[in-house]
Every structure is written in structure tokens, then in C-alpha cells.
PDB file of N, CA and C in Angstrom:
ATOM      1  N   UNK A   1       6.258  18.463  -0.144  1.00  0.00           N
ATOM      2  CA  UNK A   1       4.857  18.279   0.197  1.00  0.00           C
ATOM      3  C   UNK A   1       4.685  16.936   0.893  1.00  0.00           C
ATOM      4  N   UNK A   2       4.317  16.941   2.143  1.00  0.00           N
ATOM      5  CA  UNK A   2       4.097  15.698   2.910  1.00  0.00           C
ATOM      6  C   UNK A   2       2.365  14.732   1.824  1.00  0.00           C
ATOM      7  N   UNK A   3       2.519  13.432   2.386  1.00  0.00           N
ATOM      8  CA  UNK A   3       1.665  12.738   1.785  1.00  0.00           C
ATOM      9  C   UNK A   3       0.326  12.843   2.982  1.00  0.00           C
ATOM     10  N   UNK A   4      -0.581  12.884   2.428  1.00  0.00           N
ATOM     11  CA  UNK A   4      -1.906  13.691   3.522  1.00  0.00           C
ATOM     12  C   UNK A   4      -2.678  12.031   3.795  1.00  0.00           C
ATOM     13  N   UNK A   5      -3.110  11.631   2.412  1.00  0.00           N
ATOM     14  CA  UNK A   5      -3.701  10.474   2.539  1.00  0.00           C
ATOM     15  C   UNK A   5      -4.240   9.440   1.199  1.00  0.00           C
ATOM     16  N   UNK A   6      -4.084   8.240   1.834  1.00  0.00           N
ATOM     17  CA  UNK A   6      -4.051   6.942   1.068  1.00  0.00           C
ATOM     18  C   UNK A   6      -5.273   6.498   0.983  1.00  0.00           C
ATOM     19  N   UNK A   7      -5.690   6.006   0.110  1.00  0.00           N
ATOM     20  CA  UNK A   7      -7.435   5.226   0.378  1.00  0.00           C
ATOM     21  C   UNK A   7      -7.211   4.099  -0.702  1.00  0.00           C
ATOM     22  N   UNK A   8      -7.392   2.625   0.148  1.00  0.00           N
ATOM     23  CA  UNK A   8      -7.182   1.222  -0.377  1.00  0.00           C
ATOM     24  C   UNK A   8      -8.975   0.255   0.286  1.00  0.00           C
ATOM     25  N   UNK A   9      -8.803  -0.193  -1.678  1.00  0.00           N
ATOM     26  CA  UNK A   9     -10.001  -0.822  -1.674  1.00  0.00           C
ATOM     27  C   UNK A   9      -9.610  -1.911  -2.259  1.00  0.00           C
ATOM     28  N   UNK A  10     -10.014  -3.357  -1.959  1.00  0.00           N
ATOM     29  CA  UNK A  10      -9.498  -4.319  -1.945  1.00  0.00           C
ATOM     30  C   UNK A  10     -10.639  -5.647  -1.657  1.00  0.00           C
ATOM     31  N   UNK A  11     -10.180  -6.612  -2.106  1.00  0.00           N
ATOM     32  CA  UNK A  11     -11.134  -7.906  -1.786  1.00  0.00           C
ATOM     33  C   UNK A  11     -10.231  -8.903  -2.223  1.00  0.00           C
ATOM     34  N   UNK A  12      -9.812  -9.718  -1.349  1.00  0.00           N
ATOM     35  CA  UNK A  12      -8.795 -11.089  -1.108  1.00  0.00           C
ATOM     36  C   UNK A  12      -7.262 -10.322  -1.962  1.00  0.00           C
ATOM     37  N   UNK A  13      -7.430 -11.046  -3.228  1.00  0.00           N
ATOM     38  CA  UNK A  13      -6.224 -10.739  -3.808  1.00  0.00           C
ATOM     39  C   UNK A  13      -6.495  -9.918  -5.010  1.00  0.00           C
ATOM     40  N   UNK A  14      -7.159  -9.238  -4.989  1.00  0.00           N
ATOM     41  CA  UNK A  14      -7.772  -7.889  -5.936  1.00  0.00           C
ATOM     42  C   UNK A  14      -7.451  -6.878  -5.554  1.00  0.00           C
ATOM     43  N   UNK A  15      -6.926  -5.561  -5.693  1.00  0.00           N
ATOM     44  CA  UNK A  15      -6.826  -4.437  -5.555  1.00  0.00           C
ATOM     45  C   UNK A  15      -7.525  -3.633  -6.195  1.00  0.00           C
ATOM     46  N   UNK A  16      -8.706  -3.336  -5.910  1.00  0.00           N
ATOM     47  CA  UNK A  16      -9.725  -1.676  -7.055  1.00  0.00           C
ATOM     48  C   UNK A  16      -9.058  -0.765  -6.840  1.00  0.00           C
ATOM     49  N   UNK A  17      -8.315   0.084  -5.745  1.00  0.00           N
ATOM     50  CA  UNK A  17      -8.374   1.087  -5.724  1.00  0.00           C
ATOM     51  C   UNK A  17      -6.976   1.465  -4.715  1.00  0.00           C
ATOM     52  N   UNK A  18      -6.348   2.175  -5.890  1.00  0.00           N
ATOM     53  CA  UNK A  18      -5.230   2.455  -4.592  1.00  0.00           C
ATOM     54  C   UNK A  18      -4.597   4.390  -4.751  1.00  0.00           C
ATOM     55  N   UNK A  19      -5.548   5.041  -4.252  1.00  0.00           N
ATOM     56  CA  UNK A  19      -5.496   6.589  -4.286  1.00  0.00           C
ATOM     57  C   UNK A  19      -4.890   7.418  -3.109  1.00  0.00           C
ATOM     58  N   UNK A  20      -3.627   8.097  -3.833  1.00  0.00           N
ATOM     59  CA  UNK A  20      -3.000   8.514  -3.131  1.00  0.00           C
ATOM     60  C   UNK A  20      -2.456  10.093  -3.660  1.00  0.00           C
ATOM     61  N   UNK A  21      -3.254  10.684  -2.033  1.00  0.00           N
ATOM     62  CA  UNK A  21      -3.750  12.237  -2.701  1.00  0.00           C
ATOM     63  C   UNK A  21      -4.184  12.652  -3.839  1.00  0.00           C
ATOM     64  N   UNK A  22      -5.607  12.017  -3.934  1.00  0.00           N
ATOM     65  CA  UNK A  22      -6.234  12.049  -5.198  1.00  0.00           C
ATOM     66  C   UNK A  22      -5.618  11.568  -6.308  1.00  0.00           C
ATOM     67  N   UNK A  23      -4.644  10.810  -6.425  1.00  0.00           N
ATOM     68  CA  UNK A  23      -3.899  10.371  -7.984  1.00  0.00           C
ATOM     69  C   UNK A  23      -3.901   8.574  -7.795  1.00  0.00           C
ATOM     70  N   UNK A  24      -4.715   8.315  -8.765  1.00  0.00           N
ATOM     71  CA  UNK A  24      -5.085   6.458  -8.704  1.00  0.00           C
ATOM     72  C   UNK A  24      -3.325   6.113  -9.700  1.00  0.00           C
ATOM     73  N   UNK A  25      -3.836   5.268  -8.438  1.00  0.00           N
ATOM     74  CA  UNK A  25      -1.885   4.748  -8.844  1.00  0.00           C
ATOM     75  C   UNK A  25      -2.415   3.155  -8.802  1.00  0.00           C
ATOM     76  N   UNK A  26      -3.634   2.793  -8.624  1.00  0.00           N
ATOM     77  CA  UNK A  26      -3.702   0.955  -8.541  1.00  0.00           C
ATOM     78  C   UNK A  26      -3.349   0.220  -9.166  1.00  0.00           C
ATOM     79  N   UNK A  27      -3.039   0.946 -10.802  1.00  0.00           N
ATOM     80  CA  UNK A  27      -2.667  -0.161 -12.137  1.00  0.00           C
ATOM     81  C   UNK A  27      -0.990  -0.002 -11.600  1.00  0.00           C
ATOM     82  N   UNK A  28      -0.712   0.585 -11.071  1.00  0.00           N
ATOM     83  CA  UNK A  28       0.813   0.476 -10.314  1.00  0.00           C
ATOM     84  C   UNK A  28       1.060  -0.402  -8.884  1.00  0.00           C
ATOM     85  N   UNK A  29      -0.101  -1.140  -8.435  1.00  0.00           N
ATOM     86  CA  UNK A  29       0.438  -1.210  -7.440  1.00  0.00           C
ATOM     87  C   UNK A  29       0.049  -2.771  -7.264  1.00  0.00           C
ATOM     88  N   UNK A  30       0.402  -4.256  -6.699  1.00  0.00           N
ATOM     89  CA  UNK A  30      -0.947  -5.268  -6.610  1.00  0.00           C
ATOM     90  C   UNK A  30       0.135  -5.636  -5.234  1.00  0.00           C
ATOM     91  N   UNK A  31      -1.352  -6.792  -4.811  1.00  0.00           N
ATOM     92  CA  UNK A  31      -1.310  -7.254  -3.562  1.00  0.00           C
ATOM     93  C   UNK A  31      -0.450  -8.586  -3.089  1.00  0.00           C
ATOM     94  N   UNK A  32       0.121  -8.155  -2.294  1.00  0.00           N
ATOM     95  CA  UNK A  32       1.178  -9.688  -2.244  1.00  0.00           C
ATOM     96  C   UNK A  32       1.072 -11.031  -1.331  1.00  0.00           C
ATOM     97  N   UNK A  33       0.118 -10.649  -0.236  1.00  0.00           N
ATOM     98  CA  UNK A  33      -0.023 -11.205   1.275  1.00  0.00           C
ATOM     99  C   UNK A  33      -1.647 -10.293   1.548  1.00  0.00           C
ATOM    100  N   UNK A  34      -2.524 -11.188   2.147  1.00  0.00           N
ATOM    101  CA  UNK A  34      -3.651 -10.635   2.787  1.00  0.00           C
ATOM    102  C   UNK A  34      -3.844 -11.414   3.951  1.00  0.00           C
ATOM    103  N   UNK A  35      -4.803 -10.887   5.118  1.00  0.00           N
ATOM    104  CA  UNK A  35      -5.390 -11.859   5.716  1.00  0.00           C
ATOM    105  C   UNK A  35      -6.770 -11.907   6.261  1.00  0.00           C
ATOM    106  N   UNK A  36      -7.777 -12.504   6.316  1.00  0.00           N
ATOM    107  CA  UNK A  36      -8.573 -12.570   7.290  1.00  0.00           C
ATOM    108  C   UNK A  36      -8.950 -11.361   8.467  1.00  0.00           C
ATOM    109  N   UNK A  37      -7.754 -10.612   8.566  1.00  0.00           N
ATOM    110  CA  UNK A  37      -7.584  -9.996  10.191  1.00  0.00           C
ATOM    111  C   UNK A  37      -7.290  -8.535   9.166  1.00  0.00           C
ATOM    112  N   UNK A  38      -7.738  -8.075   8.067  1.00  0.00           N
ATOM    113  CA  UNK A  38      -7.566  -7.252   7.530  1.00  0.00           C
ATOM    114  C   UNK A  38      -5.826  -6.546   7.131  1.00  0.00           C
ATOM    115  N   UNK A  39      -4.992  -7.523   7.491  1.00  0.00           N
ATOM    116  CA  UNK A  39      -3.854  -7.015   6.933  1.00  0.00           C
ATOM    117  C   UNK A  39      -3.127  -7.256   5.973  1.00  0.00           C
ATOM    118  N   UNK A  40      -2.428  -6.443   4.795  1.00  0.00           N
ATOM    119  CA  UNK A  40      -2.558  -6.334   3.555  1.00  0.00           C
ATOM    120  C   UNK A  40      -1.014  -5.934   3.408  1.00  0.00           C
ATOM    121  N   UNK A  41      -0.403  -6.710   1.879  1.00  0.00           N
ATOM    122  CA  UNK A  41       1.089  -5.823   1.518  1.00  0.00           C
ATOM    123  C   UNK A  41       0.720  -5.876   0.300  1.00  0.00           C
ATOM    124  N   UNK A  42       1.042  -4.578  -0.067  1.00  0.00           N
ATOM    125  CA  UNK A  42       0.953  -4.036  -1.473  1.00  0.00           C
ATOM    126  C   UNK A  42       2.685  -3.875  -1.982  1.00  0.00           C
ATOM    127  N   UNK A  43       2.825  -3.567  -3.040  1.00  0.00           N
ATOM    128  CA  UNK A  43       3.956  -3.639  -3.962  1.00  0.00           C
ATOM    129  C   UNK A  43       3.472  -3.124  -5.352  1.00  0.00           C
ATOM    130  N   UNK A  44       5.008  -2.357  -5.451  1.00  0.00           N
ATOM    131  CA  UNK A  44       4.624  -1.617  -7.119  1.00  0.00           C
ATOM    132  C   UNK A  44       4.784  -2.859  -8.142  1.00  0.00           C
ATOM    133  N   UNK A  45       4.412  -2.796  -8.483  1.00  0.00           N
ATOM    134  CA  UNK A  45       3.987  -3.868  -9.716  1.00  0.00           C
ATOM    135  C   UNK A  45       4.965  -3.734 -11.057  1.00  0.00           C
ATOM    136  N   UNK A  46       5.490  -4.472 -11.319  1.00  0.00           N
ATOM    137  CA  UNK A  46       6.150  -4.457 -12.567  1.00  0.00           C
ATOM    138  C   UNK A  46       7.923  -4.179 -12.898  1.00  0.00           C
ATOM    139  N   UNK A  47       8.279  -4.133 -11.375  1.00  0.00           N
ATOM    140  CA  UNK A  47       9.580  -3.804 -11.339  1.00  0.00           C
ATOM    141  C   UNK A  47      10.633  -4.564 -11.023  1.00  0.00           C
ATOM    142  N   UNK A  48      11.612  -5.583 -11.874  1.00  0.00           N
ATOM    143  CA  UNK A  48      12.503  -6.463 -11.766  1.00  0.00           C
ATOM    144  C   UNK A  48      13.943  -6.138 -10.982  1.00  0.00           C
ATOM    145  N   UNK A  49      13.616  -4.566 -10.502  1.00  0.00           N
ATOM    146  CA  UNK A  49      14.988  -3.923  -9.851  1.00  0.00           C
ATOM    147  C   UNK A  49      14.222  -3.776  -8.786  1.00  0.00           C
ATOM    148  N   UNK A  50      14.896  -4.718  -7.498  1.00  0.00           N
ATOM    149  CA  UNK A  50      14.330  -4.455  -6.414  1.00  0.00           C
ATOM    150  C   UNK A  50      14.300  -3.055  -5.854  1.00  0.00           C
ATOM    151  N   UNK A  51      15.153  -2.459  -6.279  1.00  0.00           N
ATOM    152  CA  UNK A  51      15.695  -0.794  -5.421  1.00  0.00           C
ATOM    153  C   UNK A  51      14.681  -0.235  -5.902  1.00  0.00           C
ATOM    154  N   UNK A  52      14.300  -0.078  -6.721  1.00  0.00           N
ATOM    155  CA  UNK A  52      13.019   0.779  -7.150  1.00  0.00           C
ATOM    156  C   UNK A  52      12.045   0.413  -6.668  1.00  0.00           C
ATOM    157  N   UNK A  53      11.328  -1.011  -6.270  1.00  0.00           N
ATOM    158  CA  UNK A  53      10.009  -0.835  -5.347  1.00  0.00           C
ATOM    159  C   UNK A  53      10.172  -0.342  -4.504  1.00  0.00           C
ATOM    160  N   UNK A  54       8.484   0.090  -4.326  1.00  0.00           N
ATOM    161  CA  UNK A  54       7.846   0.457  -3.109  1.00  0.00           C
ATOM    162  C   UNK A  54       6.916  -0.686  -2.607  1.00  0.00           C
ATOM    163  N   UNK A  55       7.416  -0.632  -1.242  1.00  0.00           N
ATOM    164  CA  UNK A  55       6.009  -1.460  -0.442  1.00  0.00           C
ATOM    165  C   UNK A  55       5.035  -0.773   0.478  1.00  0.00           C
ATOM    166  N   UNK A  56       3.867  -1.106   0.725  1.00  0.00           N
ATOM    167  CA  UNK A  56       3.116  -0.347   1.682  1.00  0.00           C
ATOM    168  C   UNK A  56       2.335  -1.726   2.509  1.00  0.00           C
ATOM    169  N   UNK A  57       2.464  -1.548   3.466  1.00  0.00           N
ATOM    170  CA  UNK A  57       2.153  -2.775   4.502  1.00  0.00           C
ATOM    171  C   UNK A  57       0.829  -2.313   5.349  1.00  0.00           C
ATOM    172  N   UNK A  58       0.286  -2.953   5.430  1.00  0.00           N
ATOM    173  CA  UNK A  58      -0.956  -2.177   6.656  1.00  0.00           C
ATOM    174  C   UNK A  58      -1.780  -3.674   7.500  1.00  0.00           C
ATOM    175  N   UNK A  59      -1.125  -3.123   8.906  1.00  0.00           N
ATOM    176  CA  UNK A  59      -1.398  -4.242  10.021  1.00  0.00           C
ATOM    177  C   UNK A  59      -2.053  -3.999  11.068  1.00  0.00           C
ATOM    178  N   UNK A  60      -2.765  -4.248  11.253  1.00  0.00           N
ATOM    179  CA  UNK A  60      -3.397  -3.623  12.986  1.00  0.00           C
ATOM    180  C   UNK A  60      -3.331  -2.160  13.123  1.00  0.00           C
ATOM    181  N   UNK A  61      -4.183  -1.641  12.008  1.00  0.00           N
ATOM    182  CA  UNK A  61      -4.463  -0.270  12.127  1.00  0.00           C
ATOM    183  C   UNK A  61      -3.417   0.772  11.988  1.00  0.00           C
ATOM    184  N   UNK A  62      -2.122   0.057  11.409  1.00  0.00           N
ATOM    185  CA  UNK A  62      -0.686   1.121  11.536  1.00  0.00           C
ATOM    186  C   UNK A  62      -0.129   0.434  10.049  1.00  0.00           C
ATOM    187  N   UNK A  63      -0.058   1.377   9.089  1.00  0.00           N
ATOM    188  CA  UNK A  63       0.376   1.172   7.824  1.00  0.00           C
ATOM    189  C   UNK A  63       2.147   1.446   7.704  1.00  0.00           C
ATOM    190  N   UNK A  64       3.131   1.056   6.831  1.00  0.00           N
ATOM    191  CA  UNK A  64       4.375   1.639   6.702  1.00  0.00           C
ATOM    192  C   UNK A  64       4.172   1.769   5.347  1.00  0.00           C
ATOM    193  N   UNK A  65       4.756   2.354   4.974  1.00  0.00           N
ATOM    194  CA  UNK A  65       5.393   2.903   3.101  1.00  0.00           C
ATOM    195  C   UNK A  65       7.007   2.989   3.347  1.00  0.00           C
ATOM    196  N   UNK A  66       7.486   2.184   2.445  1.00  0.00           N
ATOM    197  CA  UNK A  66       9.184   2.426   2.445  1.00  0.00           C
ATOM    198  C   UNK A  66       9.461   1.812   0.946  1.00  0.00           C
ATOM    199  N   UNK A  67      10.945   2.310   0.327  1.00  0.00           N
ATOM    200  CA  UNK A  67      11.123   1.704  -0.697  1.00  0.00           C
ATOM    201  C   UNK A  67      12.509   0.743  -0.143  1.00  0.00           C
ATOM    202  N   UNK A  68      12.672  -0.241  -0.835  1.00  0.00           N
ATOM    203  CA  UNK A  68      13.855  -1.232  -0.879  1.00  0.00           C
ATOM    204  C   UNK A  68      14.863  -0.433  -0.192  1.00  0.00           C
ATOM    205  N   UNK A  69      15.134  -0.651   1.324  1.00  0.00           N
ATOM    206  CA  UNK A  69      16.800  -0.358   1.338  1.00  0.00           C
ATOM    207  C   UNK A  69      16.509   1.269   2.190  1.00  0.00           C
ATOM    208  N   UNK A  70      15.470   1.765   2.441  1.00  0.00           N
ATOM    209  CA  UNK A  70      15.471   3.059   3.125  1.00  0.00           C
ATOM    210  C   UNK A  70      14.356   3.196   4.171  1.00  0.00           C
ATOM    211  N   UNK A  71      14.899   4.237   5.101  1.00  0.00           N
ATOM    212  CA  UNK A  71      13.787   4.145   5.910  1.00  0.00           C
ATOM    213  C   UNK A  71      12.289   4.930   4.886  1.00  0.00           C
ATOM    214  N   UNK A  72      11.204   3.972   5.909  1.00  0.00           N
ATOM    215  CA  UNK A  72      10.177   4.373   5.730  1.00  0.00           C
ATOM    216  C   UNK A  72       9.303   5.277   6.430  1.00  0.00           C
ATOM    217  N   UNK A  73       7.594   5.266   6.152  1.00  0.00           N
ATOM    218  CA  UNK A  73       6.916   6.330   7.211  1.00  0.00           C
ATOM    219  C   UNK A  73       5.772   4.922   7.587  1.00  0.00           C
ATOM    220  N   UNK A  74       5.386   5.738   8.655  1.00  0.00           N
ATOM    221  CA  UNK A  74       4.307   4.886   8.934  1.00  0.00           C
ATOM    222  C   UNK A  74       3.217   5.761   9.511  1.00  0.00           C
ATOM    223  N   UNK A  75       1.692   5.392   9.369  1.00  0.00           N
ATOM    224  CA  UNK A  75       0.890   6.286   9.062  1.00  0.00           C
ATOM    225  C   UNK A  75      -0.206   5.340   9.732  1.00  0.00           C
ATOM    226  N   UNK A  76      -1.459   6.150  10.590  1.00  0.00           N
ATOM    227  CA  UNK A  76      -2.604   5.625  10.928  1.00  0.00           C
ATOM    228  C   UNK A  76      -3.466   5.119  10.071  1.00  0.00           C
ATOM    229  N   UNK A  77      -4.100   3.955  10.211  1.00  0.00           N
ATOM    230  CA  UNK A  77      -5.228   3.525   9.337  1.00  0.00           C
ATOM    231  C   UNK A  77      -6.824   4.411  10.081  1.00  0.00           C
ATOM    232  N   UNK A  78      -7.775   4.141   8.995  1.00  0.00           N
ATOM    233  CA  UNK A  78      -9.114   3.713   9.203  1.00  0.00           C
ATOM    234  C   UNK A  78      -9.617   3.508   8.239  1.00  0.00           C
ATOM    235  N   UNK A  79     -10.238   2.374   8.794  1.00  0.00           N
ATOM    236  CA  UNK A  79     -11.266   1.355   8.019  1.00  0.00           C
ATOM    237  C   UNK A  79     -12.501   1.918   7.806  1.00  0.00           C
ATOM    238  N   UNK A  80     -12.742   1.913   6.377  1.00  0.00           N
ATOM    239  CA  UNK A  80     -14.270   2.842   6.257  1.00  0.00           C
ATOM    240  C   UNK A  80     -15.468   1.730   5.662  1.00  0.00           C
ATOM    241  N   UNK A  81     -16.623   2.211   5.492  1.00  0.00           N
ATOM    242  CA  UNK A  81     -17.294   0.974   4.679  1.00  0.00           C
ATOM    243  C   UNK A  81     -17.211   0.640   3.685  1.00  0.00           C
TER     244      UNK A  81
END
């Protein structure tokens, strides 16, 4: 089953909301890097074995998802209110 869609809600270094295909995964996930210019790296939270994170990056309207060490996807943004 391909991944359809992500929805990230956020303010500086807070993460509310990180839903992916309807399943809130945010208490899994926090923020590592933000900026001003709306671009954001997230990371699974809690994992001392690098191989097992996941990161999800989102820059100038073009997001990636990859875990440690493999290729990733990369996926269109939009910014909602």
C-alpha cells in the first residue's frame, strides 16, 4: 500500500500533529531543525539505534521520508491554514 498522505502541524520547536494516513504517529515523531522559511526535519523520537530512524525533511515545498542508510521518497507539499 503506497503512503497517500502526511499532515504536519507545528509551531517553532513543537510538533501537534503528525498524521499519516489517518494514524497520529506525533508522540513518535519531534522536530530537530526549523526555519523561518517554513522548513522543517522531523525524526522518530526515542531511538538510540540510528538504523531504525526515520527522518522526514520538508523544504521548499518538496518533502523526503527515508530511514538511516536507504533510499528514500520524496513527496509534494501544501501548506494549508
Amino acid at each position: 500500500m503506497r503512503l497517500k498522505k502526511i499532515e504536519i502541524s507545528y509551531f517553532e520547536n513543537k510538533l501537534y500533529n503528525f498524521i499519516w494516513d489517518g494514524q497520529k504517529l506525533h508522540k513518535h515523531f519531534e522536530i530537530l531543525s526549523f526555519d523561518s522559511d517554513l522548513n522543517v526535519e522531523l525524526e522518530t523520537s526515542g531511538y538510540s539505534d540510528i538504523k531504525n530512524a526515520v527522518f522526514f525533511n520538508i523544504k521548499s515545498n518538496i518533502s523526503y521520508l527515508t530511514q538511516y542508510n536507504l533510499s528514500g521518497v520524496y513527496y509534494n507539499c501544501i501548506k494549508t491554514a
